[in-house]
Protein backbone atom coordinates (compact mmCIF):
# COMPACT_ATOMS: atom_id res chain seq x y z
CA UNK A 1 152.74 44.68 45.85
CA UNK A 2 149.20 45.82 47.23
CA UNK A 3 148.60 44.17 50.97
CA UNK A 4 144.50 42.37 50.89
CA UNK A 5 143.03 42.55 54.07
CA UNK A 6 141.23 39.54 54.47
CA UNK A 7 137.69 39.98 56.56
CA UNK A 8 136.60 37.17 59.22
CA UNK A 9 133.11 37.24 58.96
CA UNK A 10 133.01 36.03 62.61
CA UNK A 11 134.60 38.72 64.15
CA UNK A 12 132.34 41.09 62.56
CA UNK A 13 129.26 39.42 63.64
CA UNK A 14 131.14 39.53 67.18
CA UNK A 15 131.66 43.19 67.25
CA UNK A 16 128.36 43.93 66.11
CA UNK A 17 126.36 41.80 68.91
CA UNK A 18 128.74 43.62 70.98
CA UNK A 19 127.75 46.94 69.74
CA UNK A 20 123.89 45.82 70.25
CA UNK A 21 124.57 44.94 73.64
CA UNK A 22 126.65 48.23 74.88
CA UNK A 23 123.83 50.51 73.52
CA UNK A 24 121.01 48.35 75.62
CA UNK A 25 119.52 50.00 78.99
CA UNK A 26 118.59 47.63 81.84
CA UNK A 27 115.35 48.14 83.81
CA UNK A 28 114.33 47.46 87.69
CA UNK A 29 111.47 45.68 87.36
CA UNK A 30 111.68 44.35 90.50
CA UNK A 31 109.17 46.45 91.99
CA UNK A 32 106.49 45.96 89.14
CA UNK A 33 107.42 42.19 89.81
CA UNK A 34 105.67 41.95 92.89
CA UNK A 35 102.51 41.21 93.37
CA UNK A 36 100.22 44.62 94.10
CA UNK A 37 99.40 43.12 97.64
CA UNK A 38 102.60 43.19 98.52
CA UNK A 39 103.95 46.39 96.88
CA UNK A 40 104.74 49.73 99.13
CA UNK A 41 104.45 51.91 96.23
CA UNK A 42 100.67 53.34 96.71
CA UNK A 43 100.52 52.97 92.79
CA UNK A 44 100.06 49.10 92.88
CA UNK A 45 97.16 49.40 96.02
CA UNK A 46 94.57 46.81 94.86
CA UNK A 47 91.25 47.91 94.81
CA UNK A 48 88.63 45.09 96.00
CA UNK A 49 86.02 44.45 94.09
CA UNK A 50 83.98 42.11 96.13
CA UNK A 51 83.15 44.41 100.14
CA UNK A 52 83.34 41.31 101.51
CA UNK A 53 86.85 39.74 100.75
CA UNK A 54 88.77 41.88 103.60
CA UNK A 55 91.88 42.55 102.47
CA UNK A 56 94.38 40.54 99.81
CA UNK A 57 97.71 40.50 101.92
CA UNK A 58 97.60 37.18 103.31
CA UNK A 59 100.48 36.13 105.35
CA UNK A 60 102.34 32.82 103.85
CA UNK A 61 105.16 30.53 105.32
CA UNK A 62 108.40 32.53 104.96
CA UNK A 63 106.98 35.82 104.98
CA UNK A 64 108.82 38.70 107.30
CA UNK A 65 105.69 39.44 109.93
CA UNK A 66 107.02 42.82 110.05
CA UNK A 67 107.51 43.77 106.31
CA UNK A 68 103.99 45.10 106.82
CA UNK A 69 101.67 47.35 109.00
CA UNK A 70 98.73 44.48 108.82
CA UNK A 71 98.02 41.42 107.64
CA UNK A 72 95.08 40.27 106.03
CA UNK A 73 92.64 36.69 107.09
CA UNK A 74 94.99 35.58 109.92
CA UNK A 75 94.12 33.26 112.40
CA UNK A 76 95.94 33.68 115.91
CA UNK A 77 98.84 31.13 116.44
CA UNK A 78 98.36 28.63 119.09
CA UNK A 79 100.72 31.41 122.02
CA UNK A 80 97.54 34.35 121.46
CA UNK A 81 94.85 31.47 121.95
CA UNK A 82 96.48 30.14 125.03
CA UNK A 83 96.93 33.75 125.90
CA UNK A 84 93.64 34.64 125.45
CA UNK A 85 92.06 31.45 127.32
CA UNK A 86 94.27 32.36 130.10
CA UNK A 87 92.77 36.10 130.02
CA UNK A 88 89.53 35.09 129.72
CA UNK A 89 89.13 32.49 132.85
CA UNK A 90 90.79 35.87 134.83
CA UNK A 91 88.05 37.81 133.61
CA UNK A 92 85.54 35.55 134.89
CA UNK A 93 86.68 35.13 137.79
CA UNK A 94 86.69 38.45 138.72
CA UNK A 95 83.46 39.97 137.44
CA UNK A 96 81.58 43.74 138.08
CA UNK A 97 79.99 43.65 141.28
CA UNK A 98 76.06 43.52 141.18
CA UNK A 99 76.56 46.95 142.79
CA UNK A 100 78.68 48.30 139.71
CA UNK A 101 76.23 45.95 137.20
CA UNK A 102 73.09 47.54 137.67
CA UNK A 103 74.80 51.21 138.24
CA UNK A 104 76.13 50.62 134.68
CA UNK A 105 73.46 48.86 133.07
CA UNK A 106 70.17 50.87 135.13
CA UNK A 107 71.64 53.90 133.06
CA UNK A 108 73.74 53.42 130.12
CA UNK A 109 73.02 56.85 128.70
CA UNK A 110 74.49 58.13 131.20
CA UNK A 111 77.85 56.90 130.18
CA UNK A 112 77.24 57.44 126.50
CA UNK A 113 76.94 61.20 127.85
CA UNK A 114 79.98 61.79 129.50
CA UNK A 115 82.01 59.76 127.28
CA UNK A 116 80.89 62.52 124.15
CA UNK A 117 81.24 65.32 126.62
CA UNK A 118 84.58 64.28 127.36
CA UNK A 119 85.54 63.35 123.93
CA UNK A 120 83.33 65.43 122.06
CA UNK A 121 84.07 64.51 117.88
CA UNK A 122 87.61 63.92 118.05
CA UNK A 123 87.62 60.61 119.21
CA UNK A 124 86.68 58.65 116.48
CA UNK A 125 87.83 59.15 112.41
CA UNK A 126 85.27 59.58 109.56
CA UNK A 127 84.61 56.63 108.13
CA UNK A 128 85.42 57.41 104.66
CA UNK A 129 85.58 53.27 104.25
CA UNK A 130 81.75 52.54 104.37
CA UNK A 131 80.67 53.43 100.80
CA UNK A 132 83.73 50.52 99.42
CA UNK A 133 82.56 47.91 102.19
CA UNK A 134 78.60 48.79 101.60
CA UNK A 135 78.04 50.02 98.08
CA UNK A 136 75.15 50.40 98.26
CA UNK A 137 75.42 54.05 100.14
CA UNK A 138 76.99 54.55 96.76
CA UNK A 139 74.57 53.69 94.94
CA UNK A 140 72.07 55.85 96.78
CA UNK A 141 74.12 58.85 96.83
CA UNK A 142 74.17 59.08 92.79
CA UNK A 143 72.44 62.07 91.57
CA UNK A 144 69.46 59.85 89.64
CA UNK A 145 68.94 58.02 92.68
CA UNK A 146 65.64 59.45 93.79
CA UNK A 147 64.25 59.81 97.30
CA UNK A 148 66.00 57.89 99.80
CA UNK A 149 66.28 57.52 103.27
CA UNK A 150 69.21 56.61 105.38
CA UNK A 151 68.65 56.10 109.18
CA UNK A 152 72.03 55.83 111.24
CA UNK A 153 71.59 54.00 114.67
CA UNK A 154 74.35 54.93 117.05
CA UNK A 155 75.23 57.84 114.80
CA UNK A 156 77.89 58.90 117.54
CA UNK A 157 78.86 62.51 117.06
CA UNK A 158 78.92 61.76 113.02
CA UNK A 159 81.66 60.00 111.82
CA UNK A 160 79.73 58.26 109.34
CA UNK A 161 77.05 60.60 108.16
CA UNK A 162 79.33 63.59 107.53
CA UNK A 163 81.44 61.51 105.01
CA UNK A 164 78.60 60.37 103.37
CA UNK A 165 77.05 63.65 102.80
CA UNK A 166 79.82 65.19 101.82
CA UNK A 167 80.15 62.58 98.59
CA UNK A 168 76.47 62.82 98.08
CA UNK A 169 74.91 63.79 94.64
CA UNK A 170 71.18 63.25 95.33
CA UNK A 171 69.10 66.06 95.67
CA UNK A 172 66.49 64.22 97.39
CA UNK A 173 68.51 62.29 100.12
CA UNK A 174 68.14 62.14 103.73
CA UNK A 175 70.06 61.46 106.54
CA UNK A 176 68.28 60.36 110.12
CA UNK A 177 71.38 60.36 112.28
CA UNK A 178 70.17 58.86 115.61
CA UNK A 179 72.30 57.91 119.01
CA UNK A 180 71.21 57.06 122.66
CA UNK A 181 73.01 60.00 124.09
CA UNK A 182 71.92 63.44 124.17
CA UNK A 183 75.59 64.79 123.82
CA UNK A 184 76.24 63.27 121.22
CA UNK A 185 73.28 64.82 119.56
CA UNK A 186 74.20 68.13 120.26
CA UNK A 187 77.84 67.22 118.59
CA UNK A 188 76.66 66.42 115.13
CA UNK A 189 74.06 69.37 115.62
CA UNK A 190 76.56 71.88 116.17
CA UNK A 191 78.79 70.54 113.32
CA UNK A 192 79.74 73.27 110.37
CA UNK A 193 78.44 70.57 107.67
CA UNK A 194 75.43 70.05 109.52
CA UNK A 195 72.72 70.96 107.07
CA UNK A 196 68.95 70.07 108.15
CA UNK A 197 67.83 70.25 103.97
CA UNK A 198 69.99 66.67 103.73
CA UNK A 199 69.91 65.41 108.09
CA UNK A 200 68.22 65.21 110.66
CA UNK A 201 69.81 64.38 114.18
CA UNK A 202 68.53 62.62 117.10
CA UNK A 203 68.13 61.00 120.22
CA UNK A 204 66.96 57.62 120.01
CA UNK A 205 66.73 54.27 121.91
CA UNK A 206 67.08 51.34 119.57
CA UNK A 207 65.68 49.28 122.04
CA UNK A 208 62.91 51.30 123.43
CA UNK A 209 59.20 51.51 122.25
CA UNK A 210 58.92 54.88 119.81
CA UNK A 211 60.57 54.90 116.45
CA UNK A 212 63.01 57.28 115.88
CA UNK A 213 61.45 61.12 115.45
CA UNK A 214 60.17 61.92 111.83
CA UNK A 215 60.07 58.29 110.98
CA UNK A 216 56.66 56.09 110.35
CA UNK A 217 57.11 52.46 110.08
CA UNK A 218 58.06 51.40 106.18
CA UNK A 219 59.62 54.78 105.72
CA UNK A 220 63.70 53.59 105.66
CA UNK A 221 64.96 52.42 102.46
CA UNK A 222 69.02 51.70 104.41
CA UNK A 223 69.87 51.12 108.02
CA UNK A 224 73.37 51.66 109.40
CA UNK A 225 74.65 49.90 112.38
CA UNK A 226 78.14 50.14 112.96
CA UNK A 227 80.06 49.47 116.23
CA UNK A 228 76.31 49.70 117.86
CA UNK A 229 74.70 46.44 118.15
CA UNK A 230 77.25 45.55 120.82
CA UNK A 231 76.49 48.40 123.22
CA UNK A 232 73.21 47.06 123.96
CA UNK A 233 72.76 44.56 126.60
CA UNK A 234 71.52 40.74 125.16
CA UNK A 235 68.15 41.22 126.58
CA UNK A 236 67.87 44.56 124.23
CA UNK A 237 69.01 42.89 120.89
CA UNK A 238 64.95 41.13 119.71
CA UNK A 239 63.52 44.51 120.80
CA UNK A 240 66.27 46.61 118.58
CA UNK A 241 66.09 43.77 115.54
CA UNK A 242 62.20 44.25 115.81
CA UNK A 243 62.57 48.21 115.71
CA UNK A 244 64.79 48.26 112.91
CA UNK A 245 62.09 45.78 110.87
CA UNK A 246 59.48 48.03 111.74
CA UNK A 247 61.20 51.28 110.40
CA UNK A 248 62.51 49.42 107.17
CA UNK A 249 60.72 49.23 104.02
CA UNK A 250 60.06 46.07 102.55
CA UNK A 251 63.13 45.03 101.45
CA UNK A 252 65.35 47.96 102.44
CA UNK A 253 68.80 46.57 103.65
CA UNK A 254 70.71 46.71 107.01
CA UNK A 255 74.24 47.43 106.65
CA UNK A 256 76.05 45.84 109.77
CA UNK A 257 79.42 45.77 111.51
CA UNK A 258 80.97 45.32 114.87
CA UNK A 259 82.94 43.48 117.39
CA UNK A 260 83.97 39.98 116.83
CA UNK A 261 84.80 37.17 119.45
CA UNK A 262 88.71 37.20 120.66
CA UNK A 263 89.31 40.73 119.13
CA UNK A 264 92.58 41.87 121.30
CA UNK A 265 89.96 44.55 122.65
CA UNK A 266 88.19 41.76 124.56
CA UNK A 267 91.46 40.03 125.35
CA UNK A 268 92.93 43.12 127.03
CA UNK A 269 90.02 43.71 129.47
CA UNK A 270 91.38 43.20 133.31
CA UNK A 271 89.99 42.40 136.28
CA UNK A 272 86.48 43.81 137.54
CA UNK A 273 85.34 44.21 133.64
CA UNK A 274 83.44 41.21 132.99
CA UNK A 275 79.64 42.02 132.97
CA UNK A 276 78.50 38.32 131.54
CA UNK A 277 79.94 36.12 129.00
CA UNK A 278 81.53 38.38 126.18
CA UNK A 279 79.97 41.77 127.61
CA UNK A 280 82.37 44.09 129.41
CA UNK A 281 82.23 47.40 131.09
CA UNK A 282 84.81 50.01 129.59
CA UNK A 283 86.90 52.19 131.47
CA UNK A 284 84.46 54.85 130.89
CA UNK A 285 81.33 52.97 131.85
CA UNK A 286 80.24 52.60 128.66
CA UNK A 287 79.49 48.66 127.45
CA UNK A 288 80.44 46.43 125.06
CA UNK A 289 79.54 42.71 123.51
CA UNK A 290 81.74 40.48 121.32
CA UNK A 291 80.08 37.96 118.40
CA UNK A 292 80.05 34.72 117.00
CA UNK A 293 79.16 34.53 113.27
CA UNK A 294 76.82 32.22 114.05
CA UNK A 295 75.43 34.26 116.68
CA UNK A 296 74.73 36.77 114.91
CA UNK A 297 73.00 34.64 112.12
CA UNK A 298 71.02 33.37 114.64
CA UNK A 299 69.82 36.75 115.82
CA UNK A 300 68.97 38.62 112.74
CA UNK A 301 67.51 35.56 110.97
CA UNK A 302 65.45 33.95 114.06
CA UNK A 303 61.66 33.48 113.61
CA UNK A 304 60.00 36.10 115.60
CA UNK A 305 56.18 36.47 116.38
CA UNK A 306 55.12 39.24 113.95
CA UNK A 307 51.14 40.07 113.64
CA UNK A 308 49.53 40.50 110.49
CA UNK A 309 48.35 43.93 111.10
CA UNK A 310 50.08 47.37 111.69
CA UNK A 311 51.56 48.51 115.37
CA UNK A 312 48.62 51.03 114.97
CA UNK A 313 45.75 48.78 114.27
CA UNK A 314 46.96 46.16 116.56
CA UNK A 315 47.04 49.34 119.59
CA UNK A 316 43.43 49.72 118.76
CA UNK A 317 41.79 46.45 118.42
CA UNK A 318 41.55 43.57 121.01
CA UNK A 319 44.80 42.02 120.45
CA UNK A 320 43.66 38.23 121.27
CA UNK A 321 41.93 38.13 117.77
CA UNK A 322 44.63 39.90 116.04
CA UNK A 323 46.23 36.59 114.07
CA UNK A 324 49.85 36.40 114.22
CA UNK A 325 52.38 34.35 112.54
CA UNK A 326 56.03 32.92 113.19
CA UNK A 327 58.38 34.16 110.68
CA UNK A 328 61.72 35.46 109.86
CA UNK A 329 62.28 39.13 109.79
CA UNK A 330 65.57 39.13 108.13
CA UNK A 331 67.61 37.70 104.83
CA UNK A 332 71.04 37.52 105.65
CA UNK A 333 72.57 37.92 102.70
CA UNK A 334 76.02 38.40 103.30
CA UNK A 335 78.20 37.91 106.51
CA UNK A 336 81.83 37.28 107.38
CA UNK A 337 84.21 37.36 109.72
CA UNK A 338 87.18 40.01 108.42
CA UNK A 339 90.59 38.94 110.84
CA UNK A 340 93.64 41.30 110.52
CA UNK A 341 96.87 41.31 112.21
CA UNK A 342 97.95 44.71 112.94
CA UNK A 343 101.61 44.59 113.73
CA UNK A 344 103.94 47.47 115.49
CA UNK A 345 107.11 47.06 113.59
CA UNK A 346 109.02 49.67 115.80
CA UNK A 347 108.19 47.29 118.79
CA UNK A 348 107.88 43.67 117.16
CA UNK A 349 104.30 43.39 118.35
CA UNK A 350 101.17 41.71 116.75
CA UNK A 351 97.88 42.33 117.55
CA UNK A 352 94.63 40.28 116.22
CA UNK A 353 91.87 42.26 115.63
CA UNK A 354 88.39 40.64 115.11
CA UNK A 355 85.24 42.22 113.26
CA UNK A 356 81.94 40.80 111.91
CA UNK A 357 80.62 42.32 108.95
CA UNK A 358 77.28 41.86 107.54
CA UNK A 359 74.13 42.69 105.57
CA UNK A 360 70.59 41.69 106.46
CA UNK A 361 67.69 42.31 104.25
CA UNK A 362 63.91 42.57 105.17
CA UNK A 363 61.83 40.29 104.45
């Protein structure tokens, strides 16, 4: 008699989900998971689209501090601002001399000099970041751009006009690199890329009376002032704001940034620094100021007494019937305050660093 094997339909749907499963691969998505901010794999870095956002890693409650090299929009806990109070009421209480305060400020070129002859252009790295936190230098750089002109104040020894050449398309752009010190000059002069078809290097005071050589008023369509502003003495600041107005054209655009208030840099200065409030003396002699937002608003955007007529025809003509007028020279149109906490992992250290960015338009 012939055995029937009998089938469980069960089972068989039992070793076939089984069979389904086996043959399955399981992926790490952990990585992909997290959000690109907070990713160490350089294929999830964000790219910002608005300059003036700073940064996307913002530190939240629960977060390892030392997970990352920097941290993005942090305010300093309540230990750095007691820290820094406590550094700053040393500081002023221990000022430059006047002896040492007009020996640094009768002559700041001076300083400017031997801090590029004993530097010369490896002290500072090219700022490849401008054109992504002012694009407008990428805009201008575009082959279809047309004529433009580009003056740099505090052009140092050419950190920032090398990079931008170097990515530059238009045929008809040029480059007035300017800075207060003649070594500096000589530096970006004697540079390989230095090419006198697209720049043109020079000495220039920002705060003095002449405009910077080859340049007529209305003849700048972009200004650059980066990590300069705050090497010139208060009393300098309406005659450099005025200078840079003159030299713009109407409307051209000042692209700004620099030091802002309780950056560790002013927090670190010692004894026998302290010029004034928030303006030190380096190491090297060379100076340096530290801003409010506000401040800055304030300076840029103040009404200033502007006559009607040209520095030229004014020079000429009997200047108590020249009609003048109270206005603003400047639009700010955009400026913030970009806070970052740089932390030394090796060490468990964090550092705040401060800096005001901005861009002014003319009026």
């Amino acid at each position: 008699m012939a055995s029937i094997a009998v089938t469980n339909p069960t089972a068989v749907k039992e070793e076939s989900l089984v069979d389904k499963v086996s043959s399955l691969t399981v992926q790490d998505t952990s990585e992909a998971q997290l959000p690109p901010h907070r990713n160490h794999d350089p294929q999830y870095n964000m790219k910002r689209s608005d300059p003036f956002q700073f940064g996307s890693r913002y530190l939240e409650e629960g977060d390892n501090v030392f997970e990352f090299n920097a941290w993005d929009h942090v305010e300093t806990d309540d230990t750095y601002k007691e820290y820094a109070e406590q550094q700053y009421a040393m500081q002023r209480e221990s000022p430059v001399s006047d002896f040492d305060k007009h020996r640094f400020n009768s002559d700041p070129a001076k300083w400017w000099n031997l801090f590029y002859k004993n530097n010369t252009a490896n002290f500072f790295k090219n700022r490849k970041w401008l054109q992504q936190e002012f694009p407008v230098l990428d805009q201008v750089t575009k082959e279809d751009a047309g004529p433009i002109t580009i003056l740099e104040v505090g052009a140092g020894a050419g950190n920032t006009a090398f990079p931008i050449l170097a990515n530059n398309k238009n045929p008809k752009l040029k480059v007035h690199a300017c800075d207060f010190s003649k070594k500096a000059v000589e530096v970006m002069r004697n540079h390989e890329a230095y090419n006198t078809d697209f720049m043109q290097a020079d000495v220039w005071d920002a705060a003095g009376e002449d405009l910077p050589p080859g340049l007529v008023e209305g003849s700048v369509d972009v200004v650059l002032m980066v990590f300069i502003f705050s090497a010139l003495s208060p009393r300098q600041w309406e005659k450099a704001v005025h200078n840079v107005h003159r030299v713009l054209k109407p409307g051209g655009e000042v692209c700004f940034r620099d030091y802002g208030r309780g950056d560790l840099a002013q927090v670190r200065f010692k004894k026998g620094r302290y010029l004034e409030d928030n303006f030190y003396i380096r190491g090297d002699g060379t100076r340096v100021y530290f801003f409010e937002k506000d401040e800055l608003a304030g300076i840029w955007a103040r009404p200033s007494i502007v006559s009607n007529e040209s520095a030229d025809v004014r020079e000429a003509a009997d200047t108590t019937d020249t009609p003048v007028t109270e206005e603003a020279l400047f639009d700010v149109e955009e400026l913030g305050v970009d806070r970052r906490m740089l932390v030394n992992r090796a060490r468990k250290l964090k550092m705040y660093r401060c800096w005001i960015q901005g861009r002014f338009r003319k009026k």
